[in-house]
C-alpha atoms as a PDB file:
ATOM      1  CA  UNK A   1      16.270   0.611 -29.323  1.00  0.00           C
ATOM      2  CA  UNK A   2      13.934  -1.702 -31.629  1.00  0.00           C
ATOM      3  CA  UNK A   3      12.446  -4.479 -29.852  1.00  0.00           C
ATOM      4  CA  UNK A   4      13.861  -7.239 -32.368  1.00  0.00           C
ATOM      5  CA  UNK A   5      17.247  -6.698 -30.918  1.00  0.00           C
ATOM      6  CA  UNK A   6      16.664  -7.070 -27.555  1.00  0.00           C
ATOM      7  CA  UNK A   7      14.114  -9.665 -27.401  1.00  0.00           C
ATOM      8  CA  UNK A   8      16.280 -12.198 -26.837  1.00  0.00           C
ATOM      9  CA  UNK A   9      17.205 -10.881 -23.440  1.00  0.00           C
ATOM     10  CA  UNK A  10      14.173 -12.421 -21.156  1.00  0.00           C
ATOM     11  CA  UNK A  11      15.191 -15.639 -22.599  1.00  0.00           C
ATOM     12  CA  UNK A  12      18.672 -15.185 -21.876  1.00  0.00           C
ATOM     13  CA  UNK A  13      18.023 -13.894 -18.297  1.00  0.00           C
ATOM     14  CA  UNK A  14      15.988 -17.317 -17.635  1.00  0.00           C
ATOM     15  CA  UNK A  15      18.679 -19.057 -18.994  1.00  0.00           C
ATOM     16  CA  UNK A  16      21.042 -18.128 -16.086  1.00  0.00           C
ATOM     17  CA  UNK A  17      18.572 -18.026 -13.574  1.00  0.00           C
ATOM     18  CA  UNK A  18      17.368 -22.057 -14.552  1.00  0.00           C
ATOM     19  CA  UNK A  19      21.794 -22.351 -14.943  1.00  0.00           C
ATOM     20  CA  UNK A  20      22.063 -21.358 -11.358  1.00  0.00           C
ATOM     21  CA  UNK A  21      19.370 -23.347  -9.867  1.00  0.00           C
ATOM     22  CA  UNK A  22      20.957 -26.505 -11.487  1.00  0.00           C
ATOM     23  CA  UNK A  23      24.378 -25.476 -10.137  1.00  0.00           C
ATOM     24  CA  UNK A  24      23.323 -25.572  -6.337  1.00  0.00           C
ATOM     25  CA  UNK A  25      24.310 -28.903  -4.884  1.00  0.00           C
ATOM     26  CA  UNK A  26      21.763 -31.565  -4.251  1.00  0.00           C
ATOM     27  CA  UNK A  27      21.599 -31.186  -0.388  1.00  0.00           C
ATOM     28  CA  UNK A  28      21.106 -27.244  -0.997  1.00  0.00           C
ATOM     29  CA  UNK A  29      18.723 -27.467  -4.065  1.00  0.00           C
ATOM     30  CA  UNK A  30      16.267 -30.129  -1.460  1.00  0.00           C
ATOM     31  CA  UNK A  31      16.325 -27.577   0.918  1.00  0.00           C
ATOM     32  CA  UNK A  32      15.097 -25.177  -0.943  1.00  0.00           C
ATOM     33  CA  UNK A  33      12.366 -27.124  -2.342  1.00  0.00           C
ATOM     34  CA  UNK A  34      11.448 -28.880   0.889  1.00  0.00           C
ATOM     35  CA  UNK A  35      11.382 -25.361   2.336  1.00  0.00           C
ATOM     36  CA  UNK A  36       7.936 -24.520   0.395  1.00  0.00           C
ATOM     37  CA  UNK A  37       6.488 -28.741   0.418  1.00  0.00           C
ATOM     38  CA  UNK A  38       7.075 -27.492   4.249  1.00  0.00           C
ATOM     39  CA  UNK A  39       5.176 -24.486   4.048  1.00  0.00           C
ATOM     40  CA  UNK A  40       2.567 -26.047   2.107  1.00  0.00           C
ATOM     41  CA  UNK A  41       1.877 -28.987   4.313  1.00  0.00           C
ATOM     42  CA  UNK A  42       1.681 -26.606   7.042  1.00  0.00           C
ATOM     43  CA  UNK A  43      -0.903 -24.262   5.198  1.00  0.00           C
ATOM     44  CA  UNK A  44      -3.131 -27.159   5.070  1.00  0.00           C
ATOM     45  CA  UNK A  45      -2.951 -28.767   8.370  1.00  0.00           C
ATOM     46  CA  UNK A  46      -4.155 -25.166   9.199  1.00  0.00           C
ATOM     47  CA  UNK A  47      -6.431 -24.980   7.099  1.00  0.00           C
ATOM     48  CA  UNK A  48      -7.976 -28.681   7.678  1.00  0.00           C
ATOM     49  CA  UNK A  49      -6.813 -28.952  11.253  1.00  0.00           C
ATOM     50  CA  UNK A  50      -5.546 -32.057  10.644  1.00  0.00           C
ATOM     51  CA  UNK A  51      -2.377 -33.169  12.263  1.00  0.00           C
ATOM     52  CA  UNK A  52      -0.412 -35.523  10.934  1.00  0.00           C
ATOM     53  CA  UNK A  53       1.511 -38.336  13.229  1.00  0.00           C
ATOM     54  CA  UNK A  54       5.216 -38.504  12.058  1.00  0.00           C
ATOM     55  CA  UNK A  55       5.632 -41.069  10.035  1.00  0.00           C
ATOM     56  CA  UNK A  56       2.679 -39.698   7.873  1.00  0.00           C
ATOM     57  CA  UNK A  57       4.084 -36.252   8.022  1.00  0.00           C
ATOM     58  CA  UNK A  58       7.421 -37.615   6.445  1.00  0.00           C
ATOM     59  CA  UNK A  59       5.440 -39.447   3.952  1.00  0.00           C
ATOM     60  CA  UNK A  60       3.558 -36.638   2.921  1.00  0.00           C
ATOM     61  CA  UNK A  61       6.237 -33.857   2.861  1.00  0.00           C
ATOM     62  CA  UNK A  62       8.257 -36.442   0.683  1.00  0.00           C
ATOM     63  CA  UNK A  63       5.159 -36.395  -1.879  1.00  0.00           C
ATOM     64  CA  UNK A  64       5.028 -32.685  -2.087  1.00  0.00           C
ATOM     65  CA  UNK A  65       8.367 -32.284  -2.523  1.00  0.00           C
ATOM     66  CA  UNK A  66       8.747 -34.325  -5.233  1.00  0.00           C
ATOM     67  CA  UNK A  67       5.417 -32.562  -6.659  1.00  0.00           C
ATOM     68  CA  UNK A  68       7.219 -29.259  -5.664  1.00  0.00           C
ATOM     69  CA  UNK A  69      10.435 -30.184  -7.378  1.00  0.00           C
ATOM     70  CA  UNK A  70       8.470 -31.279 -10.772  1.00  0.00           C
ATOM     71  CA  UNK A  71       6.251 -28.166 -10.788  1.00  0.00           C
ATOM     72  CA  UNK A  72       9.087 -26.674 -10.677  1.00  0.00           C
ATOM     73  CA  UNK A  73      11.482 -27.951 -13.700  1.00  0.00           C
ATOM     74  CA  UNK A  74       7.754 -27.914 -15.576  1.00  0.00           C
ATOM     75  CA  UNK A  75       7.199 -23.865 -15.004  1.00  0.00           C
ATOM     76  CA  UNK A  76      10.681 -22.567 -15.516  1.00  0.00           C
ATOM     77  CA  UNK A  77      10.587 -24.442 -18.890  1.00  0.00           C
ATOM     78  CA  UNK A  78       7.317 -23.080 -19.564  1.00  0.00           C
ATOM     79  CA  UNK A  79       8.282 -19.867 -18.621  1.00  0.00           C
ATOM     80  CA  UNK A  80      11.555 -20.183 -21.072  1.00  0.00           C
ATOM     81  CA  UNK A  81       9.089 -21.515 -24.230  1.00  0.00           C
ATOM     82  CA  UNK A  82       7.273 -18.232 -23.742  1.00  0.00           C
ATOM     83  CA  UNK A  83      10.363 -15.629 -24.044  1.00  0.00           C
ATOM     84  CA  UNK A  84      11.415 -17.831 -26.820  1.00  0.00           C
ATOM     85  CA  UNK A  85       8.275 -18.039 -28.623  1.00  0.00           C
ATOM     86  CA  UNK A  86       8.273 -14.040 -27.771  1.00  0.00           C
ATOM     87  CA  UNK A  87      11.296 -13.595 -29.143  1.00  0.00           C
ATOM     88  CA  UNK A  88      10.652 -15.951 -32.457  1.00  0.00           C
ATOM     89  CA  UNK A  89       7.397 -13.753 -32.798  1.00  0.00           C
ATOM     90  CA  UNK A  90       9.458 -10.499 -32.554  1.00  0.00           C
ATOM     91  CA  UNK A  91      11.380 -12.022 -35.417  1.00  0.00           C
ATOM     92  CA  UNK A  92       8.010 -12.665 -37.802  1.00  0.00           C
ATOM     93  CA  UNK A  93       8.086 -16.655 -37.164  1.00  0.00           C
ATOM     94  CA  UNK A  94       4.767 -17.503 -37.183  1.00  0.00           C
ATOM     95  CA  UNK A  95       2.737 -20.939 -36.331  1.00  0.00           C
ATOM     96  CA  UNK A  96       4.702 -23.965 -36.644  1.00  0.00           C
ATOM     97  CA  UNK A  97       7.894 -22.356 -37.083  1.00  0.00           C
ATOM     98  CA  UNK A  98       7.729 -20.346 -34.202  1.00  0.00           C
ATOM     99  CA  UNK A  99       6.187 -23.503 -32.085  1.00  0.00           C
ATOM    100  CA  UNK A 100       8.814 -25.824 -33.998  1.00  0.00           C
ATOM    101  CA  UNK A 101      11.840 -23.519 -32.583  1.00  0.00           C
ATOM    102  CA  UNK A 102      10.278 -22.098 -29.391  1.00  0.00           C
ATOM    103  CA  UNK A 103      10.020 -26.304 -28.376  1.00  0.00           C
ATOM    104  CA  UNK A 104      12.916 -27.580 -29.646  1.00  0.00           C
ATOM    105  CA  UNK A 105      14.908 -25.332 -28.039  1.00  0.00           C
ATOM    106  CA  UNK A 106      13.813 -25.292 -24.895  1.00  0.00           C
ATOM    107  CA  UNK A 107      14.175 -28.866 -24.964  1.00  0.00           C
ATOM    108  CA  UNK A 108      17.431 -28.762 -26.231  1.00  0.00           C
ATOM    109  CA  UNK A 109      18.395 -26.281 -23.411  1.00  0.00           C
ATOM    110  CA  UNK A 110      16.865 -28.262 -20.851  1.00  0.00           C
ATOM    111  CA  UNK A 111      19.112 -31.643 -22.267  1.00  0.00           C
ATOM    112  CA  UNK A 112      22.086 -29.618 -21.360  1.00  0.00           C
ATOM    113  CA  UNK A 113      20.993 -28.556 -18.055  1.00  0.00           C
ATOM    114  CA  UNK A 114      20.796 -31.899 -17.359  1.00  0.00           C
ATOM    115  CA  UNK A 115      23.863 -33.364 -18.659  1.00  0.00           C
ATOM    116  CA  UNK A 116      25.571 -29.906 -16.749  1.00  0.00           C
ATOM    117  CA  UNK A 117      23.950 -31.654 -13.298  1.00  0.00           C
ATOM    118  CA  UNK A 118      26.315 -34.576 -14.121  1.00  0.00           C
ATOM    119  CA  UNK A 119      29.182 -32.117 -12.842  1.00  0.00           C
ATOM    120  CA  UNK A 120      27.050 -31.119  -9.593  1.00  0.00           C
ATOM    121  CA  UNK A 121      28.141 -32.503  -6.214  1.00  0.00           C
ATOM    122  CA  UNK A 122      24.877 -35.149  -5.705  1.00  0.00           C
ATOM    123  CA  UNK A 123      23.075 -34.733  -8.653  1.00  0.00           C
ATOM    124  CA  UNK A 124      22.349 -36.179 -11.708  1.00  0.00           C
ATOM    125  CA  UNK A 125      21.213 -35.969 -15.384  1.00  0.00           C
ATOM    126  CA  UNK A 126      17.421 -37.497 -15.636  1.00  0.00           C
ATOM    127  CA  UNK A 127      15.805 -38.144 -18.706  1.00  0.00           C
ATOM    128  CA  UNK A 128      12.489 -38.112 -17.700  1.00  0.00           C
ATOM    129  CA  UNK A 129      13.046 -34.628 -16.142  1.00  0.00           C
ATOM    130  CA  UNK A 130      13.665 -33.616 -19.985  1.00  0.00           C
ATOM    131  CA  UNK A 131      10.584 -34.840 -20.735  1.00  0.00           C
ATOM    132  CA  UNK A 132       8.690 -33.150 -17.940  1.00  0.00           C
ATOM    133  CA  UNK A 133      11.050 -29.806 -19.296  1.00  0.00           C
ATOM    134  CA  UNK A 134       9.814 -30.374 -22.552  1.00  0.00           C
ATOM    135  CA  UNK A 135       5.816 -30.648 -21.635  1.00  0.00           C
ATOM    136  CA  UNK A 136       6.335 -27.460 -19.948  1.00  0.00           C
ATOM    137  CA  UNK A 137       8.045 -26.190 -23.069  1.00  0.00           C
ATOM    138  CA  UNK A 138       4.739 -27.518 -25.312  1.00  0.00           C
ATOM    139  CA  UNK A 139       2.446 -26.169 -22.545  1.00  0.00           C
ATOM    140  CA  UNK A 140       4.129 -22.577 -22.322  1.00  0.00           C
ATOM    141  CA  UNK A 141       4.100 -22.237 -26.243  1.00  0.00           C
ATOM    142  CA  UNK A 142       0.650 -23.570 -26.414  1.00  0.00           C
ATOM    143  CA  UNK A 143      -0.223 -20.686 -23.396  1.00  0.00           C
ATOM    144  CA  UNK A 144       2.011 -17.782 -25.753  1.00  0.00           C
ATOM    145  CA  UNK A 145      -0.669 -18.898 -28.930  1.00  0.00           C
ATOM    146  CA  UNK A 146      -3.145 -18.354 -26.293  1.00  0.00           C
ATOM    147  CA  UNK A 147      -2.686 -15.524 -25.145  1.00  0.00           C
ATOM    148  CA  UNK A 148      -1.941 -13.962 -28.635  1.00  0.00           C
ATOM    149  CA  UNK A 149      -5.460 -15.262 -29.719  1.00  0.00           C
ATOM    150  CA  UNK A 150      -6.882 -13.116 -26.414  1.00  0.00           C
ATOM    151  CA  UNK A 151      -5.070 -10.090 -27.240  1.00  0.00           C
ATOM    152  CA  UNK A 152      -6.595 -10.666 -30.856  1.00  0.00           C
ATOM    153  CA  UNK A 153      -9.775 -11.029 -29.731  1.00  0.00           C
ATOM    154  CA  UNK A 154      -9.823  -8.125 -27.223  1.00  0.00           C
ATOM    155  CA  UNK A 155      -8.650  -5.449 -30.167  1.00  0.00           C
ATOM    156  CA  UNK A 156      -5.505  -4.160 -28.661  1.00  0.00           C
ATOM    157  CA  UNK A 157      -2.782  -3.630 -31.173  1.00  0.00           C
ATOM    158  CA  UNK A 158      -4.405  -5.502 -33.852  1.00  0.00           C
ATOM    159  CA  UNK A 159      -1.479  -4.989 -36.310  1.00  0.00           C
ATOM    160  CA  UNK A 160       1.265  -6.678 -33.350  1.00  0.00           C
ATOM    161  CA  UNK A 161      -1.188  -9.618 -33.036  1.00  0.00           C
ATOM    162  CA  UNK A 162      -1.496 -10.847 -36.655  1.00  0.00           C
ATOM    163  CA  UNK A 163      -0.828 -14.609 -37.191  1.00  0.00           C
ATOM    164  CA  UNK A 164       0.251 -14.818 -40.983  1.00  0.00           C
END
């Protein structure tokens, strides 16, 4: 099967995956993400051997979570600009086309995941999480340019990599 019609599908797939993550309710999606801000405050009081007192503890696993929760819509998003951008490539779009549709649509997507948390049992639609969506989308199509220009500049495939 030729590449151009399936190329789509990693995009798709992180679609649903970044779909289902928004449908978990707000009390399950926290627990999730406090799960790993757990795990990493842990790491470095054993690392540091530092103990934190409670109150700082709280504090500080409130931070990271909040860190953890923003990595975390910025990644996916980045993640989604680069199977888009793939795909767009795949397709012979080139420079600012390809960077043009591979960011607007991820931003558009991630507009629409947050207006679908309006329907979620204790979430809600935030604007500025769009904007933290679409820096990952910039960022992961700025990475995809990047890592065509190292493939270029290694020599492998040198009729894939061409940017017209």
């Amino acid at each position: 099967m030729k590449l151009k019609y399936i190329s789509w599908i990693p995009a798709a797939i992180l679609m649903v995956i970044i779909f289902s993550f928004s449908a978990k309710e707000a009390k399950r999606s926290d627990e999730s993400s406090l799960t790993i801000a757990n795990s990493l405050l842990e790491t470095y009081e054993n690392i540091s051997n530092v103990t934190l007192d409670n109150v700082s503890r709280i504090q500080t696993l409130s931070s990271i979570n909040h860190i953890v929760r923003k990595g975390a819509h910025f990644s996916e998003y980045a993640l989604l600009a680069i199977t888009l951008a793939f795909h767009f490539y795949v397709w012979g779009k080139r420079k600012y086309k390809l960077a043009l549709l591979s960011i607007l649509l991820t931003a558009a997507y991630a507009a629409t995941d947050e207006f679908h948390q309006l329907f979620v049992a204790g979430r809600s639609g935030e604007l500025k999480d769009v904007g933290i969506d679409t820096s990952g989308a910039i960022f992961g199509t700025i990475l995809f340019f990047l890592l065509l220009l190292l493939m270029k500049k290694i020599g492998k495939n040198k009729h894939f990599i061409e940017m017209k």
